[in-house]
C-alpha atoms as a PDB file:
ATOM      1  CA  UNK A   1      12.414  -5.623  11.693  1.00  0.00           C
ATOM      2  CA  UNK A   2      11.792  -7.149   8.220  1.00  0.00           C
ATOM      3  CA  UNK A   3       8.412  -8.582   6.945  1.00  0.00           C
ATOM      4  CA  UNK A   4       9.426 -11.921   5.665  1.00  0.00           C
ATOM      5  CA  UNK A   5       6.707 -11.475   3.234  1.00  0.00           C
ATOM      6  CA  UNK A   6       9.186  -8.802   2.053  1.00  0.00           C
ATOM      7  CA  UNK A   7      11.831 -10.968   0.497  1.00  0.00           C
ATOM      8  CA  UNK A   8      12.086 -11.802  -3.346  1.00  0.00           C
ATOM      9  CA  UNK A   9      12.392 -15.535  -2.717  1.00  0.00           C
ATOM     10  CA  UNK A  10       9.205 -15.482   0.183  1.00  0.00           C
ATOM     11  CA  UNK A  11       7.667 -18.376   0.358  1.00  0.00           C
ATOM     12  CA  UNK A  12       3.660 -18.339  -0.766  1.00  0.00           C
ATOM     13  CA  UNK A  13       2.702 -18.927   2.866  1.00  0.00           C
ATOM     14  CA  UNK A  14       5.074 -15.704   3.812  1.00  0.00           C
ATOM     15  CA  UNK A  15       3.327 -13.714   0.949  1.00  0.00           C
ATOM     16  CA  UNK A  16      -0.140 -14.864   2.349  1.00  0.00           C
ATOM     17  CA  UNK A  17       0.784 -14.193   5.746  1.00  0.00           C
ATOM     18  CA  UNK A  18       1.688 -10.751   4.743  1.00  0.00           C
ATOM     19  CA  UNK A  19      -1.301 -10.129   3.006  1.00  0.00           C
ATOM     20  CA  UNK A  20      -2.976 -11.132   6.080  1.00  0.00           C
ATOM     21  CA  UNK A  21      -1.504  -8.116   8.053  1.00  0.00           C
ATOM     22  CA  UNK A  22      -2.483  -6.139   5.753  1.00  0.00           C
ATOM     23  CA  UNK A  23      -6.208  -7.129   6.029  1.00  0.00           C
ATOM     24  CA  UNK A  24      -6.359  -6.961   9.740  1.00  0.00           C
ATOM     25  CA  UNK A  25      -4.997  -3.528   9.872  1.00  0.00           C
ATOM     26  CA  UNK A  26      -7.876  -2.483   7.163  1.00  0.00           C
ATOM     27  CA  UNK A  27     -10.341  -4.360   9.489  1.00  0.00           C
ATOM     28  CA  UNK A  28      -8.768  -2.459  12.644  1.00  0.00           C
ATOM     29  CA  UNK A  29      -9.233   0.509  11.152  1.00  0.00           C
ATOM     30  CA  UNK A  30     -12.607   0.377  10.209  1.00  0.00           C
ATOM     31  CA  UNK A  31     -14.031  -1.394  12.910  1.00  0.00           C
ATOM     32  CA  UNK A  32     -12.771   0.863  15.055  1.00  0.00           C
ATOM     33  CA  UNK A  33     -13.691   4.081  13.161  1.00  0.00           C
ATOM     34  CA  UNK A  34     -17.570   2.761  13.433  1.00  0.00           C
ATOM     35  CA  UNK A  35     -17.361   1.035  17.135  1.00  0.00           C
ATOM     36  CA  UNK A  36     -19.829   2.222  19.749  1.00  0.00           C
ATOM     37  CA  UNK A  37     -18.131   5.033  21.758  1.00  0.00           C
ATOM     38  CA  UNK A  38     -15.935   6.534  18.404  1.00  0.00           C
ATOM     39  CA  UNK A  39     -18.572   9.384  17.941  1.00  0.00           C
ATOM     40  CA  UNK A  40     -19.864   6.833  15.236  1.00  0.00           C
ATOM     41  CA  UNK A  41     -23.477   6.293  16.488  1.00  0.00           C
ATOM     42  CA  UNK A  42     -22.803   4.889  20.188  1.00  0.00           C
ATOM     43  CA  UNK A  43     -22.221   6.485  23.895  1.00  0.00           C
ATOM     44  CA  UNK A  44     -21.767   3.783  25.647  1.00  0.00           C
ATOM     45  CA  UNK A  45     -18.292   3.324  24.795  1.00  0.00           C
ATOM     46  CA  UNK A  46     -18.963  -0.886  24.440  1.00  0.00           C
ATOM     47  CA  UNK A  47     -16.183  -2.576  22.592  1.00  0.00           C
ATOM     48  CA  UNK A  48     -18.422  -5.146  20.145  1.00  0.00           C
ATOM     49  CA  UNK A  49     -17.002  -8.752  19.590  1.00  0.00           C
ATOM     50  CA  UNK A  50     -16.092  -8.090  16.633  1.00  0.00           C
ATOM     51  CA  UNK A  51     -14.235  -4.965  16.828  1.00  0.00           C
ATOM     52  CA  UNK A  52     -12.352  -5.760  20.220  1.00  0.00           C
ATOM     53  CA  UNK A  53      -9.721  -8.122  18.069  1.00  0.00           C
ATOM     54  CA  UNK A  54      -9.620  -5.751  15.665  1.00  0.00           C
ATOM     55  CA  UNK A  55      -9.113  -2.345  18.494  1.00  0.00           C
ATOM     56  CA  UNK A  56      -6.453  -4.572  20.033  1.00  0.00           C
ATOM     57  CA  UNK A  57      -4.402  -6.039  17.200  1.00  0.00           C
ATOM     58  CA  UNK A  58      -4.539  -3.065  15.052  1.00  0.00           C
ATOM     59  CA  UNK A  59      -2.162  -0.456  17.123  1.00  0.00           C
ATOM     60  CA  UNK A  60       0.279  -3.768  17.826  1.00  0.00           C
ATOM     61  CA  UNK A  61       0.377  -4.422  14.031  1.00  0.00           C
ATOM     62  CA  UNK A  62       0.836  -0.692  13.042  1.00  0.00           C
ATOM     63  CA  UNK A  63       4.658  -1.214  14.711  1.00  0.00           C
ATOM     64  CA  UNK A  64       5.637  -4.626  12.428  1.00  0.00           C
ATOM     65  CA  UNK A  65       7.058  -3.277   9.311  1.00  0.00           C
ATOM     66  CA  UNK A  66       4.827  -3.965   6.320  1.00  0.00           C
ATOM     67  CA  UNK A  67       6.041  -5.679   3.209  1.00  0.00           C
ATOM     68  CA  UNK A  68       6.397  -3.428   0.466  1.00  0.00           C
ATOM     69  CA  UNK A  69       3.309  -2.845  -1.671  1.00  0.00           C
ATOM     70  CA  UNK A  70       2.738  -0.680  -4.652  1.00  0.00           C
ATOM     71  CA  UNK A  71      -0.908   0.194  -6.094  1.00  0.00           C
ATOM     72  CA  UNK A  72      -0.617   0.636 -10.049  1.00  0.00           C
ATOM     73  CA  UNK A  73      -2.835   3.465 -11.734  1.00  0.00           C
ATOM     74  CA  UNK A  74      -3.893   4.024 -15.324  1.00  0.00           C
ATOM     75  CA  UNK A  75      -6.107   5.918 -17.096  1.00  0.00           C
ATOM     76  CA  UNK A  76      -6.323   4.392 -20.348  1.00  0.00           C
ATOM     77  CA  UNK A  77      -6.032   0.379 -21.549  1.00  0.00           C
ATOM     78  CA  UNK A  78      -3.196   1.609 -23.778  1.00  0.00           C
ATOM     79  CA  UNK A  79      -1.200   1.748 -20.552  1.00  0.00           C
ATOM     80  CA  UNK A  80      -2.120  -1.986 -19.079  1.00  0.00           C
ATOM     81  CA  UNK A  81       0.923  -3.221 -21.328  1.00  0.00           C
ATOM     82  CA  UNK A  82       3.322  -1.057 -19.182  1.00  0.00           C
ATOM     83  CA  UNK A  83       1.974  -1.816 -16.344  1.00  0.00           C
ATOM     84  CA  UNK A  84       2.028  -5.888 -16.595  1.00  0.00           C
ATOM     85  CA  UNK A  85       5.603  -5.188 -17.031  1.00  0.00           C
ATOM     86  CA  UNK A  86       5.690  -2.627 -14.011  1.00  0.00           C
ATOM     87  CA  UNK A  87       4.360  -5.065 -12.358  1.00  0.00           C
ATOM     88  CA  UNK A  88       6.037  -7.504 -13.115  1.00  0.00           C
ATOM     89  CA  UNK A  89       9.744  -5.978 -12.166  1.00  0.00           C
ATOM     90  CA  UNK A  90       8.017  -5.375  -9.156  1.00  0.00           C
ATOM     91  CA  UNK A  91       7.279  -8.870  -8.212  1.00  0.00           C
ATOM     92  CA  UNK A  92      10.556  -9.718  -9.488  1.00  0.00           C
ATOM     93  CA  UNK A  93      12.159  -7.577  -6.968  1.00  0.00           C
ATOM     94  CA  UNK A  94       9.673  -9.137  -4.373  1.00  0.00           C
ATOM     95  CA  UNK A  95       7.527  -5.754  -3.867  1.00  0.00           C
ATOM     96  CA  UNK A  96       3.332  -7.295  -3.716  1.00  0.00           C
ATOM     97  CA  UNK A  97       1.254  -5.877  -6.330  1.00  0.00           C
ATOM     98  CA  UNK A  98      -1.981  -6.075  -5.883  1.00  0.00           C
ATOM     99  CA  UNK A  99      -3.058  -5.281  -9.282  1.00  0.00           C
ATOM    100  CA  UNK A 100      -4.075  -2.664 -11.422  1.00  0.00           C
ATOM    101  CA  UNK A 101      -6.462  -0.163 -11.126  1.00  0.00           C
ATOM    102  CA  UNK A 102      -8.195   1.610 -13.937  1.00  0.00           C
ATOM    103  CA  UNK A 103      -8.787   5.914 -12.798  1.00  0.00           C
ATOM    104  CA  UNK A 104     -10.506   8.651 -14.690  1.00  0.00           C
ATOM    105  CA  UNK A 105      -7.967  10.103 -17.652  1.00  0.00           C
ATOM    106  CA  UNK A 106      -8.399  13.993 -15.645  1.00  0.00           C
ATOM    107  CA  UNK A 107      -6.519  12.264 -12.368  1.00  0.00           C
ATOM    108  CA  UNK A 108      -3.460  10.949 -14.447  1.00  0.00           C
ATOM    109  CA  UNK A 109      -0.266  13.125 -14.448  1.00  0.00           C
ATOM    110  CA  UNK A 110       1.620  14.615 -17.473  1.00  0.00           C
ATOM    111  CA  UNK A 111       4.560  12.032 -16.285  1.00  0.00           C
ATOM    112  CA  UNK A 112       5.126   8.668 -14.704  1.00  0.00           C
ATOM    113  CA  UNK A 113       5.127   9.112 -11.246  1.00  0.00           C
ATOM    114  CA  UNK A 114       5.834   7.068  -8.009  1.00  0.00           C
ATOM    115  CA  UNK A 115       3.865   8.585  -4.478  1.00  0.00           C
ATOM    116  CA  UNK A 116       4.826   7.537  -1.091  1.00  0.00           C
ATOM    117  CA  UNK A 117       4.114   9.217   2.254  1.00  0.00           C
ATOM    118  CA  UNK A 118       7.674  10.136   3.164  1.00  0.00           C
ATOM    119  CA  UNK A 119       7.213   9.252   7.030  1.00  0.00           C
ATOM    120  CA  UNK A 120       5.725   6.099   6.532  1.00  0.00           C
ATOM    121  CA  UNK A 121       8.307   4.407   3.691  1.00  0.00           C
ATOM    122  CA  UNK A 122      11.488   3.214   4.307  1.00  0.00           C
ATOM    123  CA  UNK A 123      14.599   4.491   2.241  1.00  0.00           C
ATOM    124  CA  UNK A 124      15.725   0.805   1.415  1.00  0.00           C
ATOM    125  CA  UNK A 125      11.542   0.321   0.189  1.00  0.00           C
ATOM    126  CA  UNK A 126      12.043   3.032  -2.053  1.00  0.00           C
ATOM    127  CA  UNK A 127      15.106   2.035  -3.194  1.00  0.00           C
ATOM    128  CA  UNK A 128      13.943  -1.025  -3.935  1.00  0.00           C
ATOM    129  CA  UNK A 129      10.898   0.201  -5.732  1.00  0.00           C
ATOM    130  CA  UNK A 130      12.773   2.958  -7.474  1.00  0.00           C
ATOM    131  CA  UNK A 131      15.154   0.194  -9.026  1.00  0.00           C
ATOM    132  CA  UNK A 132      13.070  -2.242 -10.009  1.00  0.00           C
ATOM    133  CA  UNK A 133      11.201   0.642 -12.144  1.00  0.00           C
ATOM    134  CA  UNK A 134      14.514   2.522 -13.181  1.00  0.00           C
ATOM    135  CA  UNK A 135      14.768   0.127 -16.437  1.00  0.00           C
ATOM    136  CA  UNK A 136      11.079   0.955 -17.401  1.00  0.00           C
ATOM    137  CA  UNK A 137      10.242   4.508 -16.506  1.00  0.00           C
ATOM    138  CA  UNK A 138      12.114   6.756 -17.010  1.00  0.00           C
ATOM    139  CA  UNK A 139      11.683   9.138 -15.930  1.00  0.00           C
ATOM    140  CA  UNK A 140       9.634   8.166 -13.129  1.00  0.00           C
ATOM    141  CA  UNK A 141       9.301  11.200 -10.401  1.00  0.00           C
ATOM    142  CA  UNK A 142       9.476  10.647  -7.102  1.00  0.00           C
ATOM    143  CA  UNK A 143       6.494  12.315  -5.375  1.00  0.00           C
ATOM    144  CA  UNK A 144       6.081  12.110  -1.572  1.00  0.00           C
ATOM    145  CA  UNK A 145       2.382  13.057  -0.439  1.00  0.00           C
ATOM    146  CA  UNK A 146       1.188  15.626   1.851  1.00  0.00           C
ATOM    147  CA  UNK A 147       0.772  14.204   5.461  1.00  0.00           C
ATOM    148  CA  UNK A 148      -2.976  15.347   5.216  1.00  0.00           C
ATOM    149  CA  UNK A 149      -3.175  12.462   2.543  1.00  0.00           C
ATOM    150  CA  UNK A 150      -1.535   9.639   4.405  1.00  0.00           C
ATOM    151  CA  UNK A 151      -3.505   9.077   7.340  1.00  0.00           C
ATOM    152  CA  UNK A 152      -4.985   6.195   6.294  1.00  0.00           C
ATOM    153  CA  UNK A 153      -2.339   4.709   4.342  1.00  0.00           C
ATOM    154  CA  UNK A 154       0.016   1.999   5.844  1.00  0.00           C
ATOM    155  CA  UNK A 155       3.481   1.786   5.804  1.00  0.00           C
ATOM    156  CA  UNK A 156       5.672   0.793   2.880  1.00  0.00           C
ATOM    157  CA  UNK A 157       2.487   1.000   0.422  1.00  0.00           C
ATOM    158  CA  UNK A 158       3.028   3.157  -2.521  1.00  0.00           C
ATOM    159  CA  UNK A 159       0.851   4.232  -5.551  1.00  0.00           C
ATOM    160  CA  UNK A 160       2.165   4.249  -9.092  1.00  0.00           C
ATOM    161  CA  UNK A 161       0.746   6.649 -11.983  1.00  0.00           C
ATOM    162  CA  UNK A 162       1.159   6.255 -15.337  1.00  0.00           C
ATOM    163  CA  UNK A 163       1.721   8.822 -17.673  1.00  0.00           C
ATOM    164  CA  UNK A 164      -0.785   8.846 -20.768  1.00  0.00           C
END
């Protein structure tokens, strides 16, 4: 099953519904991390209001294949140039971007690198990814994460590091 959020030509409303996904599986998993009963403060194993939508929808939503979606890292403002045009070859090959995110210059790697949790990325996601960056970085290695690391990430998201 596709994400019709997915496509390069998506509609804003497709995009938006997407993004909407995305949100409720964030709010399913951390309402349901801190809901009575989770070992987070309550025993009496209550489902709250707020939460139950949340509990219910979240395993349901986990199934749908997620749009792809790739987090951009830097560690310096020399690199935001780069990355507006990672970013946009991205968008231009209909992968979301939710922007860029500034990290401390010790957690950037020598090299350009793309990191994916193997079992929860599709091969045509990171083909897709992987060509619309080709043109840009190269190289850009290919680095899939422990599966200690991805627990809490969702499918088809991806990180991108720049090099310094």
């Amino acid at each position: 099953m596709v994400a019709l959020g997915a496509a390069p030509d998506a509609s804003p409303q497709a995009r938006d519904q997407a993004d909407q996904v995305a949100r409720l599986l964030d709010a399913g998993s951390s309402t349901a991390a801190a809901a009575p009963g989770n070992g987070a403060g309550g025993a009496s194993g209550a489902v709250t209001a707020a939460a139950a939508p949340a509990r219910v929808a979240a395993p349901a939503l986990q199934a749908v294949t997620l749009p792809a979606r790739v987090y951009v890292q830097i560690g310096s403002e020399e690199r935001r140039p780069l990355a507006q045009q990672a970013l946009a070859a991205l968008q231009q090959a209909g992968v979301l971007t939710p922007g860029i995110e500034r990290v401390p210059t010790r957690s950037v790697p020598a090299r350009h690198q793309l990191r994916y949790c193997p079992d929860k990325v599709s091969q045509d996601t990171l083909q897709q990814v992987q060509q619309a960056l080709s043109p840009l970085l190269n190289p850009l290695d290919m680095t899939p994460l422990k599966p200690s690391q991805c627990g809490n990430v969702r499918p088809n998201h991806l990180e991108l590091w720049l090099a310094d």
